[in-house]
C-alpha atoms as a PDB file:
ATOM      1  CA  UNK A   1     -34.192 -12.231 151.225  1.00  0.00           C
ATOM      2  CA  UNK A   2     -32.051  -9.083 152.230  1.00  0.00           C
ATOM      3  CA  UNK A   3     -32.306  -7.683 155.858  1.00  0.00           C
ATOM      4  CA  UNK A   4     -34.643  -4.965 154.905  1.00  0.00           C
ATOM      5  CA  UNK A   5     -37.099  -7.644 153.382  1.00  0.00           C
ATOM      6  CA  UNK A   6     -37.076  -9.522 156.529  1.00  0.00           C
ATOM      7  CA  UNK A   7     -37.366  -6.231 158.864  1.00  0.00           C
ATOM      8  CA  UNK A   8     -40.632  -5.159 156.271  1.00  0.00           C
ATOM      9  CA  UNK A   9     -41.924  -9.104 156.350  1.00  0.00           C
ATOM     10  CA  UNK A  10     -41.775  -8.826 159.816  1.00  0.00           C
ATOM     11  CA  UNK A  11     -43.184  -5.701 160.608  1.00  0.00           C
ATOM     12  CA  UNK A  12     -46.317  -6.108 158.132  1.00  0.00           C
ATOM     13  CA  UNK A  13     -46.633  -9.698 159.938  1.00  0.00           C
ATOM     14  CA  UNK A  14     -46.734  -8.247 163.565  1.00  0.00           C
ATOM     15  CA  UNK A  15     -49.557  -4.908 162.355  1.00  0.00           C
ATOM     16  CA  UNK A  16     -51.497  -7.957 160.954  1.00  0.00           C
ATOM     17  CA  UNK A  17     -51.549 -10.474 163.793  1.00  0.00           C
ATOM     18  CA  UNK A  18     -51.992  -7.302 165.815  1.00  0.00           C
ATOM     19  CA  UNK A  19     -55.474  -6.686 164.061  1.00  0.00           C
ATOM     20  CA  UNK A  20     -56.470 -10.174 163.614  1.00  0.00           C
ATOM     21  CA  UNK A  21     -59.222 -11.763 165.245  1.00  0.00           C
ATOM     22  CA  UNK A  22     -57.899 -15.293 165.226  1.00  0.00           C
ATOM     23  CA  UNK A  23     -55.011 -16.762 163.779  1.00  0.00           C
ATOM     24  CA  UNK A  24     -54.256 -20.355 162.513  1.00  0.00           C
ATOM     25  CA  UNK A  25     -50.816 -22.250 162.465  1.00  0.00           C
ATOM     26  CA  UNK A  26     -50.518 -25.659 160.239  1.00  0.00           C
ATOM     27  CA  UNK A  27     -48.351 -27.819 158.780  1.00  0.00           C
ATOM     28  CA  UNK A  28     -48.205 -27.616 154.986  1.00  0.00           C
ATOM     29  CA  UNK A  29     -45.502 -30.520 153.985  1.00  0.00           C
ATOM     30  CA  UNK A  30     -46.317 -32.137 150.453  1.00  0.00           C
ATOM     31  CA  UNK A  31     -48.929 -29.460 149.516  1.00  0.00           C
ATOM     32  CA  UNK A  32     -48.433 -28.540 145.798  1.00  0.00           C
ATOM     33  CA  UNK A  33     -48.393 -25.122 144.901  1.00  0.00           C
ATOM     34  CA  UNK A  34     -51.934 -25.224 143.186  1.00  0.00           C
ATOM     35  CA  UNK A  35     -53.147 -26.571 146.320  1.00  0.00           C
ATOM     36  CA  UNK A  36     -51.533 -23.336 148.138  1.00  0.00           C
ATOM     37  CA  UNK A  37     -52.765 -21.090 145.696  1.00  0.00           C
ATOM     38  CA  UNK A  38     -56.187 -22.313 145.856  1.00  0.00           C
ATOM     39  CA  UNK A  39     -56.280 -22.213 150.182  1.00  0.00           C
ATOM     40  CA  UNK A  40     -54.866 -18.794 149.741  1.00  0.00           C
ATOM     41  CA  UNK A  41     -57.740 -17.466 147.132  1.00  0.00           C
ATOM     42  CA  UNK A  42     -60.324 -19.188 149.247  1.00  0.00           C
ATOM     43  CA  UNK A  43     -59.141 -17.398 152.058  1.00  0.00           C
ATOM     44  CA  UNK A  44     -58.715 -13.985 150.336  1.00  0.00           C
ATOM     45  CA  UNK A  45     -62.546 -14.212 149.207  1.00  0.00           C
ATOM     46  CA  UNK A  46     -63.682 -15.075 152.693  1.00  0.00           C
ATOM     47  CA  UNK A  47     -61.560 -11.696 154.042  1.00  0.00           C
ATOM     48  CA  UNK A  48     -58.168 -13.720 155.354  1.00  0.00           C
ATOM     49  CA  UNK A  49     -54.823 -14.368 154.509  1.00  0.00           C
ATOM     50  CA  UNK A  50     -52.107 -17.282 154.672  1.00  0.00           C
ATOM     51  CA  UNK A  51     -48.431 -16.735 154.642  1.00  0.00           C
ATOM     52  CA  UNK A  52     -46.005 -18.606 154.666  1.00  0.00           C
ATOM     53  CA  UNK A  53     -42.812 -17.516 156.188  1.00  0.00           C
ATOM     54  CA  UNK A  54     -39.769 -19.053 157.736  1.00  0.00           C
ATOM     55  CA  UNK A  55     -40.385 -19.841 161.495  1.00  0.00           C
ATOM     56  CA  UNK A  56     -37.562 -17.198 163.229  1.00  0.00           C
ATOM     57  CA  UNK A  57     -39.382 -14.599 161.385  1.00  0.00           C
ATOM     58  CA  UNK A  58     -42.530 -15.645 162.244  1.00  0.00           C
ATOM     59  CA  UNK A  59     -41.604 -16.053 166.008  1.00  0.00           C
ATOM     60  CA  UNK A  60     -40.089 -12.185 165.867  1.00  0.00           C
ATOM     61  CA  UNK A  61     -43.403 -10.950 164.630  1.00  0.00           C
ATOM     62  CA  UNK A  62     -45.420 -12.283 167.099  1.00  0.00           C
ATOM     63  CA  UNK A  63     -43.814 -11.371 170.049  1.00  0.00           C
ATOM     64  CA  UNK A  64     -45.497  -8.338 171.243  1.00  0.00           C
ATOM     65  CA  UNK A  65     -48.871  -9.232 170.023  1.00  0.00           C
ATOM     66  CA  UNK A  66     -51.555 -11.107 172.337  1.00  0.00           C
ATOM     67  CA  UNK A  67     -51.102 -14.276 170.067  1.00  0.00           C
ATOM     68  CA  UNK A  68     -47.541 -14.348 171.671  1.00  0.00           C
ATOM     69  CA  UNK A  69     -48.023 -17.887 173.770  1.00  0.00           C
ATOM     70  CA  UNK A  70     -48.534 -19.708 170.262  1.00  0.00           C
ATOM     71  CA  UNK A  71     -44.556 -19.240 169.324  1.00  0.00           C
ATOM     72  CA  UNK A  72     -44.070 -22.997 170.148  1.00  0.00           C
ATOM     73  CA  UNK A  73     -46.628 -24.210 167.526  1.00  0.00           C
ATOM     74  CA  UNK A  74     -43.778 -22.683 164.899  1.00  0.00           C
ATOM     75  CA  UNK A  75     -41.882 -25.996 164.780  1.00  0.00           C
ATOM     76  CA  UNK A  76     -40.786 -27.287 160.584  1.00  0.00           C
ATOM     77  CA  UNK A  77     -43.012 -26.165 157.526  1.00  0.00           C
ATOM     78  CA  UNK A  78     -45.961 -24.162 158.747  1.00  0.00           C
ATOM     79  CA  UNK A  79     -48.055 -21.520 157.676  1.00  0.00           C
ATOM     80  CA  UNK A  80     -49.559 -18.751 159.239  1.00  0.00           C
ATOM     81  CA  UNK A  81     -53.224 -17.841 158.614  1.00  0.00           C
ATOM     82  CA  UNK A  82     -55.236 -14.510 160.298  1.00  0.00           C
ATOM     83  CA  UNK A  83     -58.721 -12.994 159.378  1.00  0.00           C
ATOM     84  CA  UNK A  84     -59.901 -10.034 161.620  1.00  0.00           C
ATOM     85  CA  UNK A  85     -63.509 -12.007 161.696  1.00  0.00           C
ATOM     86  CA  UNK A  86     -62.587 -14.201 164.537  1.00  0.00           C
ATOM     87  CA  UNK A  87     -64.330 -17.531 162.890  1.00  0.00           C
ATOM     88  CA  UNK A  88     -63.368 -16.739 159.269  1.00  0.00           C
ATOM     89  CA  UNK A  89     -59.087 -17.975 159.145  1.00  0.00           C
ATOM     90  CA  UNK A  90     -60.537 -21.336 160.905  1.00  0.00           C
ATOM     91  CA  UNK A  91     -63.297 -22.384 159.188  1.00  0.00           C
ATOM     92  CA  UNK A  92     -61.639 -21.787 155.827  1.00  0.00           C
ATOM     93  CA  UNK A  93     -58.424 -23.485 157.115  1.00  0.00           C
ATOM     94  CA  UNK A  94     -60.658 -26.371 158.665  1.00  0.00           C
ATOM     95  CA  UNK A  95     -62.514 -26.791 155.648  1.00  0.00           C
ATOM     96  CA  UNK A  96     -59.306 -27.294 153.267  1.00  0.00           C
ATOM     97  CA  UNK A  97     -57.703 -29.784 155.615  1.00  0.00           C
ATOM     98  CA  UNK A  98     -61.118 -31.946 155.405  1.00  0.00           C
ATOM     99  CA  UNK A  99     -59.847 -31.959 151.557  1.00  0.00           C
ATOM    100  CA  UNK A 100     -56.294 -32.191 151.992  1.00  0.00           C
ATOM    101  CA  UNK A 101     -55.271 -34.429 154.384  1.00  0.00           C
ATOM    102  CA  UNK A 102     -51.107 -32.737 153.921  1.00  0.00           C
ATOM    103  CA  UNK A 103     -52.664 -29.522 155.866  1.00  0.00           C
ATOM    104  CA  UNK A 104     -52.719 -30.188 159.667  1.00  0.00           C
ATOM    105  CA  UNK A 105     -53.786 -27.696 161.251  1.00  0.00           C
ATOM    106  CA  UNK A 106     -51.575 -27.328 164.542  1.00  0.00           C
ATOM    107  CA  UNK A 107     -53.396 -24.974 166.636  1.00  0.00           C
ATOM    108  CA  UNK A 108     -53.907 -20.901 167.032  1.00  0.00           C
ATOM    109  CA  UNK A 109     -55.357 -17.927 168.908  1.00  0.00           C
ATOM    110  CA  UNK A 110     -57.983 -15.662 169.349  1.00  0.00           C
ATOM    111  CA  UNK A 111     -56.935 -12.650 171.202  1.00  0.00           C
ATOM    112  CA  UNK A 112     -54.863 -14.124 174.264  1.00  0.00           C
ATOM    113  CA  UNK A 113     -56.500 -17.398 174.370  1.00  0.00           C
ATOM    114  CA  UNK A 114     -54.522 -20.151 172.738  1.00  0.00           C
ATOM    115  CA  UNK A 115     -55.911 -23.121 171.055  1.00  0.00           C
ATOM    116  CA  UNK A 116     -55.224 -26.799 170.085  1.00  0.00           C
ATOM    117  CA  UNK A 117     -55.922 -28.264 167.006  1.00  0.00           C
ATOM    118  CA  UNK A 118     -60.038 -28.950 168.482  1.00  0.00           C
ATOM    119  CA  UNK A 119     -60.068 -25.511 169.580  1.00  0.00           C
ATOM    120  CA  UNK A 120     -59.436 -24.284 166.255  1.00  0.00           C
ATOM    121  CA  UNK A 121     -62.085 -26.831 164.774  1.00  0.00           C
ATOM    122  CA  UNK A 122     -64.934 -25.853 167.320  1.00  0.00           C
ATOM    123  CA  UNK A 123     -64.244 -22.209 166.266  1.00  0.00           C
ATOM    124  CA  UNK A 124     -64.339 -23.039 162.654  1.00  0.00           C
ATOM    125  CA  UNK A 125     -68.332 -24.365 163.973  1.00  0.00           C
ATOM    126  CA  UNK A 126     -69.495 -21.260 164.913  1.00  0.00           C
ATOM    127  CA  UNK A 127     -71.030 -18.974 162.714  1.00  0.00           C
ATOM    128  CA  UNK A 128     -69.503 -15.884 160.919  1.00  0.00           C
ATOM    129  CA  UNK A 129     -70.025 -11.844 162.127  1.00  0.00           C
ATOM    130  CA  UNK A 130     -71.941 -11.775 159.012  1.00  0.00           C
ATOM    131  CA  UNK A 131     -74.523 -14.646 159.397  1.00  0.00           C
ATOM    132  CA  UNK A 132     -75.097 -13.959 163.236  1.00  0.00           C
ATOM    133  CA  UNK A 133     -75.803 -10.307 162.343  1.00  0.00           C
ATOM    134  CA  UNK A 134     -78.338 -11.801 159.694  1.00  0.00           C
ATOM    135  CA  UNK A 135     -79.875 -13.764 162.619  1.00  0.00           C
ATOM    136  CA  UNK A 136     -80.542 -10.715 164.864  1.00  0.00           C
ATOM    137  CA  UNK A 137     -81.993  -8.906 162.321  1.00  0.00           C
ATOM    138  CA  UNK A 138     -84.256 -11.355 161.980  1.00  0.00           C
ATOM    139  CA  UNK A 139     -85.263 -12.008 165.345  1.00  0.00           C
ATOM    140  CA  UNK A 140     -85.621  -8.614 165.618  1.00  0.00           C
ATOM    141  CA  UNK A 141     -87.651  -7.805 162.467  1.00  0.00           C
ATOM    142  CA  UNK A 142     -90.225 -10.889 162.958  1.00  0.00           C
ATOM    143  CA  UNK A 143     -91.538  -9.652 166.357  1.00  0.00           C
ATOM    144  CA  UNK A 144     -91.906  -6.270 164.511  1.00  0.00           C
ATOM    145  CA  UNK A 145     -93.869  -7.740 161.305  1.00  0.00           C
ATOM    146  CA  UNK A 146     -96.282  -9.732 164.229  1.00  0.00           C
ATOM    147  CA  UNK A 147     -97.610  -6.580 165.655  1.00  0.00           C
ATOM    148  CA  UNK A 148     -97.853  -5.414 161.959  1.00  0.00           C
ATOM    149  CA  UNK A 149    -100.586  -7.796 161.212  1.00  0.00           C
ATOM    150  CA  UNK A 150    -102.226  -7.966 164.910  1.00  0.00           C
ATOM    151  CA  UNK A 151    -102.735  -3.680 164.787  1.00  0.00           C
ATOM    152  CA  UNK A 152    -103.754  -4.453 161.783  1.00  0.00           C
ATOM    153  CA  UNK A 153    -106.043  -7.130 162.203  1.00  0.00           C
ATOM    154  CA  UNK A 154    -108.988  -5.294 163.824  1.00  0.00           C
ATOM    155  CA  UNK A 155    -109.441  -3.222 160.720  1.00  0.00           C
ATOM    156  CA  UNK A 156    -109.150  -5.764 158.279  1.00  0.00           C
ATOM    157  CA  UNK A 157    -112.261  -7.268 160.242  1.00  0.00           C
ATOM    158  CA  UNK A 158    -114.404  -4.251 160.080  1.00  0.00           C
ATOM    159  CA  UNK A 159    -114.078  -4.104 156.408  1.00  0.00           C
ATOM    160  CA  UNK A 160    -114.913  -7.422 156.152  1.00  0.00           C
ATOM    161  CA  UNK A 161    -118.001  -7.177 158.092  1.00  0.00           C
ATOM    162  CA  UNK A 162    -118.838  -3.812 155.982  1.00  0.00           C
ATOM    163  CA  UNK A 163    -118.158  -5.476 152.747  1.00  0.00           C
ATOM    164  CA  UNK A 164    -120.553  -8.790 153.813  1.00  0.00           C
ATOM    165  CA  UNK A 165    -123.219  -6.087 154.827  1.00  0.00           C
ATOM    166  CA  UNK A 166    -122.473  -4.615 150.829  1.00  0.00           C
ATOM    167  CA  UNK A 167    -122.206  -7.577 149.286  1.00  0.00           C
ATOM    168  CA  UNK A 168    -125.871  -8.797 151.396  1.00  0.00           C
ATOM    169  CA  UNK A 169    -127.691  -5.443 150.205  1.00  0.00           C
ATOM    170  CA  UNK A 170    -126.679  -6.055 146.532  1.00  0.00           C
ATOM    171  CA  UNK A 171    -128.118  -9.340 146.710  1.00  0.00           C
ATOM    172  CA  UNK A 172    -131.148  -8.312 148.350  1.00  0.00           C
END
């Protein structure tokens, strides 16, 4: 890798941490490259990335980004993963090292707050953007559909009553 491909690496690496809603750092010793190429497509189709990327590098591109105070976490082989969905880069990295026992996740950031290893896993918990949005729509849709029915109501009784009184003079 030339000068110009580690000034480019380095640059793309600091606009993305920039952006990012969380990042991960983990250790990746004895992970085969099938096993990389499979946490990196699950983490593409859930709207993340993981690079890999030697630790000087890595250390250069943070500086100058909020996720700054995690530079000490870049100790051996590690990896680097970011999503700009805050809960998305940990709970994809979380769920591979429940699989892989060679991923160890070492800690990360969201925004300015650091985190340990835990911290990473209780953020991997929460739920996604996406599903909490889901959940707010449906809180606020079901009060909606409730006074649906209950305007309603009332006139579904008066045509009930005027269909019995129908229904009674037919018979009569």
């Amino acid at each position: 890798m030339d000068r110009a491909e580690k000034r480019e690496l380095v640059t793309d690496l600091n606009g993305a941490v920039k952006a990012a809603g969380s990042v991960v750092v983990a250790h990746y010793a004895g992970i085969t490259v099938a096993q990389m190429n499979d946490l990196r497509t699950k983490m593409r189709a859930a709207g993340g990335t993981v690079k890999v990327a030697k630790n000087r590098l890595a250390k250069i591109a943070l500086q100058g980004t909020d996720s700054e105070n995690i530079i000490d976490l870049f100790k051996g082989q590690t990896l680097i993963a970011y999503s700009e969905d805050p809960v998305t880069a940990p709970k994809v990295a979380s769920d591979f090292a429940k699989g892989n026992d060679k991923l160890i996740i070492l800690g990360g950031a969201m925004g300015q707050t650091s985190l340990d290893a835990d911290g990473v896993k209780a953020l991997a918990s929460l739920p996604s953007l996406d599903e909490l949005r889901a959940k707010i729509v449906g809180m606020i849709s079901t009060p909606a559909t409730r006074i649906a029915q209950i305007v309603n109501a009332p006139a579904g009784q008066v045509a009930r009553v005027i269909g019995a009184y129908a229904r009674k003079d037919e018979a009569a």
